[in-house]
C-alpha atoms as a PDB file:
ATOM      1  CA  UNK A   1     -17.405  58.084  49.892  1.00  0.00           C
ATOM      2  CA  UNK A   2     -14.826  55.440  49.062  1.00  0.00           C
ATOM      3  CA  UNK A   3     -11.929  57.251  46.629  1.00  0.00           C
ATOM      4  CA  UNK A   4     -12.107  56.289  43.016  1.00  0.00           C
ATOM      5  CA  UNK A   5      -8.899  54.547  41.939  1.00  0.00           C
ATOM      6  CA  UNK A   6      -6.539  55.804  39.060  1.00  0.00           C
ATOM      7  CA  UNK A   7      -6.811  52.987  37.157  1.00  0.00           C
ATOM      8  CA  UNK A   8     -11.195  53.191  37.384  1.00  0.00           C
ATOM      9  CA  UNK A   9     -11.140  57.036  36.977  1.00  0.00           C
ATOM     10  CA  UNK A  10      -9.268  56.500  33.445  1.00  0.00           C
ATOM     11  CA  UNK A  11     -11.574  54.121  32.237  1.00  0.00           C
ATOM     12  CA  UNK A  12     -14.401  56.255  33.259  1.00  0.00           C
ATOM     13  CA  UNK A  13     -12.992  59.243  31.376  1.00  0.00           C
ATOM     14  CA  UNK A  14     -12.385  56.818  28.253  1.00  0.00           C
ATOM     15  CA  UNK A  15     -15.869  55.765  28.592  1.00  0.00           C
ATOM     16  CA  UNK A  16     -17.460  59.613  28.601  1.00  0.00           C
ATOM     17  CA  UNK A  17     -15.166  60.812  25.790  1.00  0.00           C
ATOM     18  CA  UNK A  18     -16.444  58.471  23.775  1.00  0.00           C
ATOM     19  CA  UNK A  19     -20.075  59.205  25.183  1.00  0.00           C
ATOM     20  CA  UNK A  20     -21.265  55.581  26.191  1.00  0.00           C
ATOM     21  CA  UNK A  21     -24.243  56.271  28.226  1.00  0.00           C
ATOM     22  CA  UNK A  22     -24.243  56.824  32.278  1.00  0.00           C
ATOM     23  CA  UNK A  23     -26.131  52.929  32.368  1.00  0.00           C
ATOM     24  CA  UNK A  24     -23.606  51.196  29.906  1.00  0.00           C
ATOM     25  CA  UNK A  25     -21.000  52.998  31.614  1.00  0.00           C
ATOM     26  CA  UNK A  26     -22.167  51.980  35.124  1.00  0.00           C
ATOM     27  CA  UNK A  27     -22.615  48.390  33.510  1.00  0.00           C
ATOM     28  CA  UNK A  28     -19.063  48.279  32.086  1.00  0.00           C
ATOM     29  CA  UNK A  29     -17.469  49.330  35.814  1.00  0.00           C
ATOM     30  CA  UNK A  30     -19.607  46.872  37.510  1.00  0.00           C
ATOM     31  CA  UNK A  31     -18.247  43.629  35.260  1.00  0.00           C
ATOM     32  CA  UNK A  32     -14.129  45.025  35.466  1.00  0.00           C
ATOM     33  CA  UNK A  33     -15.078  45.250  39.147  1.00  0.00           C
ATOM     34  CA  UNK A  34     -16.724  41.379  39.472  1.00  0.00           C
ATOM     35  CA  UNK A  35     -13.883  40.314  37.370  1.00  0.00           C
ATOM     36  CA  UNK A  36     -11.166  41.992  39.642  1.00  0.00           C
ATOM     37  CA  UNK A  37     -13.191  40.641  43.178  1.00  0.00           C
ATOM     38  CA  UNK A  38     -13.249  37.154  41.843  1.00  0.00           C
ATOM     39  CA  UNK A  39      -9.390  36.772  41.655  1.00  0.00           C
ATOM     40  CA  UNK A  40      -8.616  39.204  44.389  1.00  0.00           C
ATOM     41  CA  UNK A  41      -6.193  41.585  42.243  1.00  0.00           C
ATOM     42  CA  UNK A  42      -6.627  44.760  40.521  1.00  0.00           C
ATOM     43  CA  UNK A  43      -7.296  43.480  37.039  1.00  0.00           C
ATOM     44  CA  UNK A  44      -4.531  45.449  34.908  1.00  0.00           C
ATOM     45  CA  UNK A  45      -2.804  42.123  36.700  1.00  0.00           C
ATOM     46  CA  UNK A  46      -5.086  39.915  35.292  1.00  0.00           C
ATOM     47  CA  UNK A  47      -4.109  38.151  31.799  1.00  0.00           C
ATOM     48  CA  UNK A  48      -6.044  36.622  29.016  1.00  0.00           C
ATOM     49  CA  UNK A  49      -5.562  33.485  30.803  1.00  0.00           C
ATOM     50  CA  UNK A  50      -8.019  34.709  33.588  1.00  0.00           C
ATOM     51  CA  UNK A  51     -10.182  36.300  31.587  1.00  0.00           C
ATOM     52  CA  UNK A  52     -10.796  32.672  30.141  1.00  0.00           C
ATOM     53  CA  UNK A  53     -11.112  31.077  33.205  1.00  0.00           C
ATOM     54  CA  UNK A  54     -13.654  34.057  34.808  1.00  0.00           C
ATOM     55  CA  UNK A  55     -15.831  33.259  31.313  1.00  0.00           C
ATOM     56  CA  UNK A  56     -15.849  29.007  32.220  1.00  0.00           C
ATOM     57  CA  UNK A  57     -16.576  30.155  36.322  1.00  0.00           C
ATOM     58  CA  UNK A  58     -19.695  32.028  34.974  1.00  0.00           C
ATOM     59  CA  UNK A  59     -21.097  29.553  32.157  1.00  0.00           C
ATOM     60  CA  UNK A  60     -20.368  27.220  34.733  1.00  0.00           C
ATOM     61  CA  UNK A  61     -23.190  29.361  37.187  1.00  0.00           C
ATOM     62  CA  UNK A  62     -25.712  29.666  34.993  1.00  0.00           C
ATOM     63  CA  UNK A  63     -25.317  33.058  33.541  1.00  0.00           C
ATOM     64  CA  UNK A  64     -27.063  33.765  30.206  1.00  0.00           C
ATOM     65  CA  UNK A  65     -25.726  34.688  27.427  1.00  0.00           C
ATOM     66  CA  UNK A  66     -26.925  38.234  27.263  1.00  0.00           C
ATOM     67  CA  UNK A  67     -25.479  38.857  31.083  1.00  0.00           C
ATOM     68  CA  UNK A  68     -22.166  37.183  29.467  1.00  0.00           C
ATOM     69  CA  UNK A  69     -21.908  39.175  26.603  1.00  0.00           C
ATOM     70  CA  UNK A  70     -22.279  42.027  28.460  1.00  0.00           C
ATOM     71  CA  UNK A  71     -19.213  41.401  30.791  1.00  0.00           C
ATOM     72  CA  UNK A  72     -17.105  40.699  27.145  1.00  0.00           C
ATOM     73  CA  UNK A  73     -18.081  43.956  25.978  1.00  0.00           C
ATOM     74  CA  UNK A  74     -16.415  45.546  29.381  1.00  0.00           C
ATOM     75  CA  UNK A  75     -13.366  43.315  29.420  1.00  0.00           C
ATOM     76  CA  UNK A  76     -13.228  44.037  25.762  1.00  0.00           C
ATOM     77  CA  UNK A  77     -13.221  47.444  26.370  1.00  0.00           C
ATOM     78  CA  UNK A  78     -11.046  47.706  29.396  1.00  0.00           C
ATOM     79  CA  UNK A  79      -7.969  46.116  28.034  1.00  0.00           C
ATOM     80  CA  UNK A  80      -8.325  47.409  24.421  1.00  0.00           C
ATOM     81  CA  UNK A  81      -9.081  51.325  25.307  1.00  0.00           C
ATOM     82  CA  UNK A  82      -8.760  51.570  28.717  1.00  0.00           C
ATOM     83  CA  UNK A  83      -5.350  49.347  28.816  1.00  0.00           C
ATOM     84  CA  UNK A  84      -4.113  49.888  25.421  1.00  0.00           C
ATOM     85  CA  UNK A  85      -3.650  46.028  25.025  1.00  0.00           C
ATOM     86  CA  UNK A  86      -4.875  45.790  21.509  1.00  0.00           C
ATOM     87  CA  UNK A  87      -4.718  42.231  20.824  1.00  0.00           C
ATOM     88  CA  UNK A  88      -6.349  41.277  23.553  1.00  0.00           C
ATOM     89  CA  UNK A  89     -10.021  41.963  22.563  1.00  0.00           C
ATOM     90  CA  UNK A  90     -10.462  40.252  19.636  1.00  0.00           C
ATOM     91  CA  UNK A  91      -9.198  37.179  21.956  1.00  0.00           C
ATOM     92  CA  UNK A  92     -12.566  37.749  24.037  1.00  0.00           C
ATOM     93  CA  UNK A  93     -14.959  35.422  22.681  1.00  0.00           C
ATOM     94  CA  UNK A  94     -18.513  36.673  22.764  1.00  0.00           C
ATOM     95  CA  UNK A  95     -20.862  34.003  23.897  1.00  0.00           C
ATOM     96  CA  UNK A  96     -23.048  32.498  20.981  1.00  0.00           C
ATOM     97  CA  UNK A  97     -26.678  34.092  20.737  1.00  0.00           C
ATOM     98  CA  UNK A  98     -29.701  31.063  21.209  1.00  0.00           C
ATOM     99  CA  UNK A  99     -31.997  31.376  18.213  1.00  0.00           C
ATOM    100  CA  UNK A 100     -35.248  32.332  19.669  1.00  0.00           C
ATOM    101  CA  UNK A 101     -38.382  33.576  18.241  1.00  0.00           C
ATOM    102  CA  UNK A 102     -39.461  37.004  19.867  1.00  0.00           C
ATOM    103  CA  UNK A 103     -42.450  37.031  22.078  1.00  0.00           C
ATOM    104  CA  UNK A 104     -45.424  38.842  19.870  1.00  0.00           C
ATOM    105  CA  UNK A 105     -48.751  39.776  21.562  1.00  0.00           C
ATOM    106  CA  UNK A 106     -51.613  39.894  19.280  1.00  0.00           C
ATOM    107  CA  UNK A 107     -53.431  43.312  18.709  1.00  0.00           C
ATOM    108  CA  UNK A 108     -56.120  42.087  21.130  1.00  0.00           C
ATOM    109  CA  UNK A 109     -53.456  41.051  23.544  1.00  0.00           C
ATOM    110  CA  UNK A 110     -51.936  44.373  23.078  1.00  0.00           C
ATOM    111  CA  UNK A 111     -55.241  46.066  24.229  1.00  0.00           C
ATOM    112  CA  UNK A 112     -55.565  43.446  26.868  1.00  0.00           C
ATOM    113  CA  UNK A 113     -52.409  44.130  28.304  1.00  0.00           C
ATOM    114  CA  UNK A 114     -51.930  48.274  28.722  1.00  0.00           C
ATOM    115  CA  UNK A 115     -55.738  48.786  29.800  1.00  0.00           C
ATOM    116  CA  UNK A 116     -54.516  45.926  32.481  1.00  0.00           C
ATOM    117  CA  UNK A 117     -51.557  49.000  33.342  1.00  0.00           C
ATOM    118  CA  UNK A 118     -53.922  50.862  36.514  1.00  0.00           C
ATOM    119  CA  UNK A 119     -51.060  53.915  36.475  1.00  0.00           C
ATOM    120  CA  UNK A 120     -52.041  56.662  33.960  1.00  0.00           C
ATOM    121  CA  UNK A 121     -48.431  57.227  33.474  1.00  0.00           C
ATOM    122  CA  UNK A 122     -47.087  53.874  33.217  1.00  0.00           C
ATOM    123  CA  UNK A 123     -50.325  53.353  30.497  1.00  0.00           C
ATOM    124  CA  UNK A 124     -49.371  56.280  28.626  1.00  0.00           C
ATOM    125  CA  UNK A 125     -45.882  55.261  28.289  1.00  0.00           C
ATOM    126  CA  UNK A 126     -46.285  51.624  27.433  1.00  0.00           C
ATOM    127  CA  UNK A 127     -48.615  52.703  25.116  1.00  0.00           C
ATOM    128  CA  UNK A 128     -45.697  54.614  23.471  1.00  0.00           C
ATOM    129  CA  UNK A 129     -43.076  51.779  23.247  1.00  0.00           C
ATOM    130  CA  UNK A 130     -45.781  49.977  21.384  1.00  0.00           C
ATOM    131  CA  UNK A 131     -47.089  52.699  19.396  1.00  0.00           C
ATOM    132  CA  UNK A 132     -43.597  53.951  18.017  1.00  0.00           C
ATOM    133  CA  UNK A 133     -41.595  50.590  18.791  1.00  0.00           C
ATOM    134  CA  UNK A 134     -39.546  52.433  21.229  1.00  0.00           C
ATOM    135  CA  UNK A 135     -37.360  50.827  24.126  1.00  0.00           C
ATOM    136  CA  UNK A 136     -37.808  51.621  27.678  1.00  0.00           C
ATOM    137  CA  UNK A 137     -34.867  54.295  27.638  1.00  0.00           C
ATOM    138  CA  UNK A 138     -35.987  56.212  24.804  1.00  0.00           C
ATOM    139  CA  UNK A 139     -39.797  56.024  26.587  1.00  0.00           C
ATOM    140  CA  UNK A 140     -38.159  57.278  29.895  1.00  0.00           C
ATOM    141  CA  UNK A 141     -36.117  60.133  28.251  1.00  0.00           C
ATOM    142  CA  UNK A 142     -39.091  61.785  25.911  1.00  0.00           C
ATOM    143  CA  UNK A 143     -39.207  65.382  26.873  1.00  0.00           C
ATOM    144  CA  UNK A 144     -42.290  66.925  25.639  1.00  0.00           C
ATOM    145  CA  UNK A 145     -40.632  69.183  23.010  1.00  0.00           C
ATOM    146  CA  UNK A 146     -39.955  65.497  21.488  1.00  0.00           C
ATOM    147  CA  UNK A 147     -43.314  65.486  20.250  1.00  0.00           C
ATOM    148  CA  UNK A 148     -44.030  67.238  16.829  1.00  0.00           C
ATOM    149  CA  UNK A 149     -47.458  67.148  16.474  1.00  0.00           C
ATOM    150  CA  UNK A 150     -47.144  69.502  13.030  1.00  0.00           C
ATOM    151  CA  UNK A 151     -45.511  67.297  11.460  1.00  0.00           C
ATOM    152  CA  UNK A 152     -46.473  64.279  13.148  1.00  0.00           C
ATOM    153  CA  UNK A 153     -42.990  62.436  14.111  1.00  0.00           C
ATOM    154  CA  UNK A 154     -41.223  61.821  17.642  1.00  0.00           C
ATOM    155  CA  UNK A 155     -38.115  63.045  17.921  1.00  0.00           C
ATOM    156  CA  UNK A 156     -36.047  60.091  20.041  1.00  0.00           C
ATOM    157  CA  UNK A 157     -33.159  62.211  20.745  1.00  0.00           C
ATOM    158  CA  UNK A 158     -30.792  59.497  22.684  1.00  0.00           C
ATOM    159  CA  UNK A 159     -31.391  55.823  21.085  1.00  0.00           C
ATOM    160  CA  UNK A 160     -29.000  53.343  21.490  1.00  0.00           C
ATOM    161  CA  UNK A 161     -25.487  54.385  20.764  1.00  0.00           C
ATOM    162  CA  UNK A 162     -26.359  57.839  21.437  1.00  0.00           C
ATOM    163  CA  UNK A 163     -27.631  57.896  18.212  1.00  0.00           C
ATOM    164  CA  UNK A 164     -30.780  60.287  17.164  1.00  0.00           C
ATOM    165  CA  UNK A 165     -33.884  59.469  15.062  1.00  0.00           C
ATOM    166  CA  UNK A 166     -37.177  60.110  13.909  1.00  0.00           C
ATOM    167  CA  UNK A 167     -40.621  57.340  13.925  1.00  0.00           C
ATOM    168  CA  UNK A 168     -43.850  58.200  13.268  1.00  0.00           C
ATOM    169  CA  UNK A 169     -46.617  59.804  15.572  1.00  0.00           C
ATOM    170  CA  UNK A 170     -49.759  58.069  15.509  1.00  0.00           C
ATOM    171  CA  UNK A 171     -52.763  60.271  15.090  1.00  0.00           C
ATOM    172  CA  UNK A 172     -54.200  57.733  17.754  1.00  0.00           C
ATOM    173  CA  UNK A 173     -51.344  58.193  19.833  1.00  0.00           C
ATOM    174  CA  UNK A 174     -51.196  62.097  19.722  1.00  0.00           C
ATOM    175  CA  UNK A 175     -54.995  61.945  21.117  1.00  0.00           C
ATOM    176  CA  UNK A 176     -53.873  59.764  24.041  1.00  0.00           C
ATOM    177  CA  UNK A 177     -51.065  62.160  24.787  1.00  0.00           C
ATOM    178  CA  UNK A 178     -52.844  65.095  24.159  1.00  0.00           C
ATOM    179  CA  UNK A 179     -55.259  63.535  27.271  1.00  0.00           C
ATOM    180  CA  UNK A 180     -52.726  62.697  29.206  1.00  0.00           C
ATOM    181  CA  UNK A 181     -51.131  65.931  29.383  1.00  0.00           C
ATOM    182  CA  UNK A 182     -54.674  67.328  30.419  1.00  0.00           C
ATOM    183  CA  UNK A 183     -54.836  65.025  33.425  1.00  0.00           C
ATOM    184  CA  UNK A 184     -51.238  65.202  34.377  1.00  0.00           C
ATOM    185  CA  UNK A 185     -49.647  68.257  33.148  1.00  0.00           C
ATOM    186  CA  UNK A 186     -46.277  66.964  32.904  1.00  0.00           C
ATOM    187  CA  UNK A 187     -43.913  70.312  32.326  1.00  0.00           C
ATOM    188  CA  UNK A 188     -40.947  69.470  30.662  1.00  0.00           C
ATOM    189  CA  UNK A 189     -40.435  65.760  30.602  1.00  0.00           C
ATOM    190  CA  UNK A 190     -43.222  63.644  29.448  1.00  0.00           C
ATOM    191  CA  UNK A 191     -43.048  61.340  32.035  1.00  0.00           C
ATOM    192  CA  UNK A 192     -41.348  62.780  34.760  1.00  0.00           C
ATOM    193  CA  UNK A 193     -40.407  60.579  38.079  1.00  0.00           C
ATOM    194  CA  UNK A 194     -41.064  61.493  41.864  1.00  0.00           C
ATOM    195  CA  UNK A 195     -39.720  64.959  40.696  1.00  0.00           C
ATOM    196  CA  UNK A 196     -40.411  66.871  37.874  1.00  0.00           C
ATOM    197  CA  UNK A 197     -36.784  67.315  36.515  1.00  0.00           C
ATOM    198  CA  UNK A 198     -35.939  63.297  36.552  1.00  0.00           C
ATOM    199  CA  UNK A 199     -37.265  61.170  34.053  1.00  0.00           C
ATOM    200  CA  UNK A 200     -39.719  58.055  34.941  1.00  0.00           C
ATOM    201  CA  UNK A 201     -37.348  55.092  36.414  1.00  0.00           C
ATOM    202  CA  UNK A 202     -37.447  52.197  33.757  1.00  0.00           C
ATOM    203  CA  UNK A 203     -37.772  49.763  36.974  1.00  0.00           C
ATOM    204  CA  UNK A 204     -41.004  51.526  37.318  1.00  0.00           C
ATOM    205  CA  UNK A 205     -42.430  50.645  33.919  1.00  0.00           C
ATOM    206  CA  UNK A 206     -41.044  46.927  34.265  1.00  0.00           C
ATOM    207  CA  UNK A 207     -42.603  46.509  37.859  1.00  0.00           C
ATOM    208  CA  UNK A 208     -46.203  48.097  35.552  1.00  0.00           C
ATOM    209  CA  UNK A 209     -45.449  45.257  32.848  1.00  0.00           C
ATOM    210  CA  UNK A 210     -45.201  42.497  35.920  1.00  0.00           C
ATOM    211  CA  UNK A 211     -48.526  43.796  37.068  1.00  0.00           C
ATOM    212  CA  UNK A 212     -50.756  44.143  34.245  1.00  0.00           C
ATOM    213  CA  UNK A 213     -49.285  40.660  32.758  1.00  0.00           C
ATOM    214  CA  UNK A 214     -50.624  39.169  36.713  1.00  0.00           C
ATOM    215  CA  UNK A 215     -53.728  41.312  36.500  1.00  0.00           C
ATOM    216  CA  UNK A 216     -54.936  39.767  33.034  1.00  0.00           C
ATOM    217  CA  UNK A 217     -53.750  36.524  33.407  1.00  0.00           C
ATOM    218  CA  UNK A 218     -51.601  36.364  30.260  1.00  0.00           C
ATOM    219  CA  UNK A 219     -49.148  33.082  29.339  1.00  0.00           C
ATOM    220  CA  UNK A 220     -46.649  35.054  27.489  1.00  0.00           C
ATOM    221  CA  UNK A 221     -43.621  36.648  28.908  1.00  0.00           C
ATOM    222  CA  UNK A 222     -44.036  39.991  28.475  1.00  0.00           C
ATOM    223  CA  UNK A 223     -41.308  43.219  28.761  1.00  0.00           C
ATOM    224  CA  UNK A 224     -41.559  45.989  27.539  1.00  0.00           C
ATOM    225  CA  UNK A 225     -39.274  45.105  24.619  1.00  0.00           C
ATOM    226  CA  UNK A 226     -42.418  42.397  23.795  1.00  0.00           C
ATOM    227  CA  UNK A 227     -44.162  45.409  22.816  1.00  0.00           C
ATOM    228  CA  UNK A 228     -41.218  46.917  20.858  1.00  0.00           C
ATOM    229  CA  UNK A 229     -41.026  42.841  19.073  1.00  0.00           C
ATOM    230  CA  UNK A 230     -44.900  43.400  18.461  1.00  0.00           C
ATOM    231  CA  UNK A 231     -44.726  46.804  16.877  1.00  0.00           C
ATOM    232  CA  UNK A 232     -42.328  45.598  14.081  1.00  0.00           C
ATOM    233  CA  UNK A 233     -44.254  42.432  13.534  1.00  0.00           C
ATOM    234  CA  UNK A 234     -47.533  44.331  13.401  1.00  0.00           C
ATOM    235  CA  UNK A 235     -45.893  46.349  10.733  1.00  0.00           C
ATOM    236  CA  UNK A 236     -44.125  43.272   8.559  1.00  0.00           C
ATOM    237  CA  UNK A 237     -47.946  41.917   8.872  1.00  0.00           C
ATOM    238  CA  UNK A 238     -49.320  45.224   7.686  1.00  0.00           C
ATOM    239  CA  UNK A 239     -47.077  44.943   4.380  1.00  0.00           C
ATOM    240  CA  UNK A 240     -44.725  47.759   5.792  1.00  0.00           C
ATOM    241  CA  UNK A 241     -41.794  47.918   4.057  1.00  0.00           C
ATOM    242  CA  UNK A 242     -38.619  46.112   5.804  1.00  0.00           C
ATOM    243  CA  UNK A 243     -36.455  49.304   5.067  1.00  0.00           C
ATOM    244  CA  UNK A 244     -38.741  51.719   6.865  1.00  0.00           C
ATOM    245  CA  UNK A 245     -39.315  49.151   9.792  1.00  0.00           C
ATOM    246  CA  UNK A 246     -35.414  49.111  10.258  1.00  0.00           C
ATOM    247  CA  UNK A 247     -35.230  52.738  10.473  1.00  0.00           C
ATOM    248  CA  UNK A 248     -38.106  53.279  13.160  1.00  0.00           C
ATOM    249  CA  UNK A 249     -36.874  50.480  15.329  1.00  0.00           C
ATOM    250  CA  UNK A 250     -33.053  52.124  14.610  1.00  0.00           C
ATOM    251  CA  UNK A 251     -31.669  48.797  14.083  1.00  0.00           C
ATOM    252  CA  UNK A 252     -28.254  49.124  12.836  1.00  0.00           C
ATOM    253  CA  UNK A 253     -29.038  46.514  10.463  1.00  0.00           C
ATOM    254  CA  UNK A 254     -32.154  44.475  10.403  1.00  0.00           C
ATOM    255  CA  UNK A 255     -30.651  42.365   7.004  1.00  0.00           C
ATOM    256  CA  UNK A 256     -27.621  42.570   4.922  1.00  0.00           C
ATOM    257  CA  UNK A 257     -29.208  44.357   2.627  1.00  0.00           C
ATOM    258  CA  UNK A 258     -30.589  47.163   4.774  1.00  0.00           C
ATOM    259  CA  UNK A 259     -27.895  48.233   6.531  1.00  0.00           C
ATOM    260  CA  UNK A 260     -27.064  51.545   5.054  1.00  0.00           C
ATOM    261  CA  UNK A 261     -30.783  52.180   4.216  1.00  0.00           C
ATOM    262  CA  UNK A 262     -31.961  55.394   5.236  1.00  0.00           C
ATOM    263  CA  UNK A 263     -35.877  56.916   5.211  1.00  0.00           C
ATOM    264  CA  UNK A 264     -37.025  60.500   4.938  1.00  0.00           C
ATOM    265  CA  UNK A 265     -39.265  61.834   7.627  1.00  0.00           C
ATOM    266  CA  UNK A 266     -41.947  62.256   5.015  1.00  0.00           C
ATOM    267  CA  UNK A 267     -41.807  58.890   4.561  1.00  0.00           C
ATOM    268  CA  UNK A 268     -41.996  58.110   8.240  1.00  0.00           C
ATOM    269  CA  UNK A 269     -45.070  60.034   9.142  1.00  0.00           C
ATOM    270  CA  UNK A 270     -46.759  59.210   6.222  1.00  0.00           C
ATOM    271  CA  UNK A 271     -46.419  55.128   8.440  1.00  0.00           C
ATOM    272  CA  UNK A 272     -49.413  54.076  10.127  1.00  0.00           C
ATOM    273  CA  UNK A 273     -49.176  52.987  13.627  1.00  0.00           C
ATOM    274  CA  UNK A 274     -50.480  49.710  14.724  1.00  0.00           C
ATOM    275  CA  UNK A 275     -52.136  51.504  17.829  1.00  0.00           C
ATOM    276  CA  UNK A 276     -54.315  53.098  15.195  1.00  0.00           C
ATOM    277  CA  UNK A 277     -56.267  49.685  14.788  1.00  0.00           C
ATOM    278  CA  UNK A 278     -57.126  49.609  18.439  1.00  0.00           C
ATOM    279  CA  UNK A 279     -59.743  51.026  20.304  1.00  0.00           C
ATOM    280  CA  UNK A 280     -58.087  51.600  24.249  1.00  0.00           C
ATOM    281  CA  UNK A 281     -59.297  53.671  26.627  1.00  0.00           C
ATOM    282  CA  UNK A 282     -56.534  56.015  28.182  1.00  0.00           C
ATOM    283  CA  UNK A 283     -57.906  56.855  31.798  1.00  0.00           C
ATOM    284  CA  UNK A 284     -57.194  53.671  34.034  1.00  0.00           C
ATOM    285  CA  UNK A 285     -60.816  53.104  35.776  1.00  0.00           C
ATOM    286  CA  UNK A 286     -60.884  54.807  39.194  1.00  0.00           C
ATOM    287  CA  UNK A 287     -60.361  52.556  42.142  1.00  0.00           C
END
């Protein structure tokens, strides 16, 4: 195993003291280390001046803007914690956001779509990021104490930012677990991977969304995070107050004038889910 340098070790250590996650983490090491391969020095020799031209030699290939964003946040990061170059950051334009319309599936889409998933447990799970509007993390990471069936809320325990929060359990969705967990008998994690103590890959559930999308011939392009985008809208549709939407998705903001809202978890399970509208079937038809 190749020795960790001085200089990477330290910005590891400023990364897990201020708890970014093991994948941000692994994505902020991977972007100082492109950076420092493309001009062939260690980049605490680099200057602003490369960091510019690295930004033009990746616009100039085609990256997106999401890819490129991510890379700011690392140099951003690097030279203003890791570095101590304070100035420097705010000199690290972010690339500007296209204004797209999320990709929304219809409720009979939705239906379409997971009974298209043939793995119980990738079904199951997808059925979760729609039915609480979760992302593919916070699917992956649900440990079955997470689920509080007395008082009907799901406790996400690691959301974005590390930060905790409560949405709402279906009473449709609590039926589909509760079969689940008869068929599988997961133990501690809800949706445990090739072994029982690691959680379900999230390049397993994205390879399930490429598959069901083939198998029922849909036009959309749809991710996981389509179903999160569909939750929310299903919601807004449903008359569901903005506020309360904001707080189960755990947007920091969805509007200006939501950002320091906050929701009681009365409030949350008293939320419908949109999965209680549909009629799916949880056991994928045997083969």
């Amino acid at each position: 195993m190749a020795e960790i340098s001085p200089l990477r070790r330290r910005m590891i250590e400023d990364m897990t003291v201020r708890n970014l996650s093991p994948a941000t983490q692994r994505s902020y090491i991977n972007a100082v280390q492109k950076f420092s391969r493309h001009f062939g020095h260690s980049p605490d020799r680099l200057d602003l001046e490369d960091v510019r031209a690295f930004q033009v030699y990746l616009v100039s290939g085609g990256i997106s803007w999401a890819a490129l964003n991510q890379i700011v946040c690392a140099l951003r990061f690097f030279y203003g914690v890791t570095l101590g170059q304070n100035e420097v950051p705010e000199r690290i334009p972010y690339a500007r956001a296209p204004r797209k319309l999320p990709i929304v599936l219809s409720t009979d889409e939705v239906v379409q779509f997971l009974e298209a998933v043939s793995s119980l447990k990738a079904r199951v799970a997808l059925t979760c990021a729609y039915g609480a509007g979760l992302r593919v993390s916070e699917v992956c990471g649900l440990s079955i104490d997470d689920i509080d069936s007395s008082r009907m809320v799901i406790h996400i325990r690691h959301g974005k930012g590390g930060k905790a929060r409560y949405v709402m359990l279906s009473p449709e969705l609590l039926g589909i677990l509760r079969s689940y967990w008869r068929l599988a008998r997961p133990k501690t994690l809800l949706f445990p991977g090739r072994t029982p103590d690691k959680p379900i890959e999230p390049t397993v559930l994205h390879a399930a969304c490429r598959s069901a999308v083939a198998a029922t011939g849909l036009t959309k392009r749809v991710t996981i995070h389509t179903l999160r985008h569909s939750f929310a809208t299903h919601l807004l549709e449903n008359g569901t107050d903005i506020r309360i939407i904001q707080v189960l998705l755990g947007h920091a903001h969805l509007s200006s004038t939501a950002h320091y809202t906050r929701v009681s978890t009365d409030t949350i399970r008293s939320t419908a889910s949109p999965l209680d509208q549909l009629r799916l079937e949880v056991t994928p038809p045997v083969s």
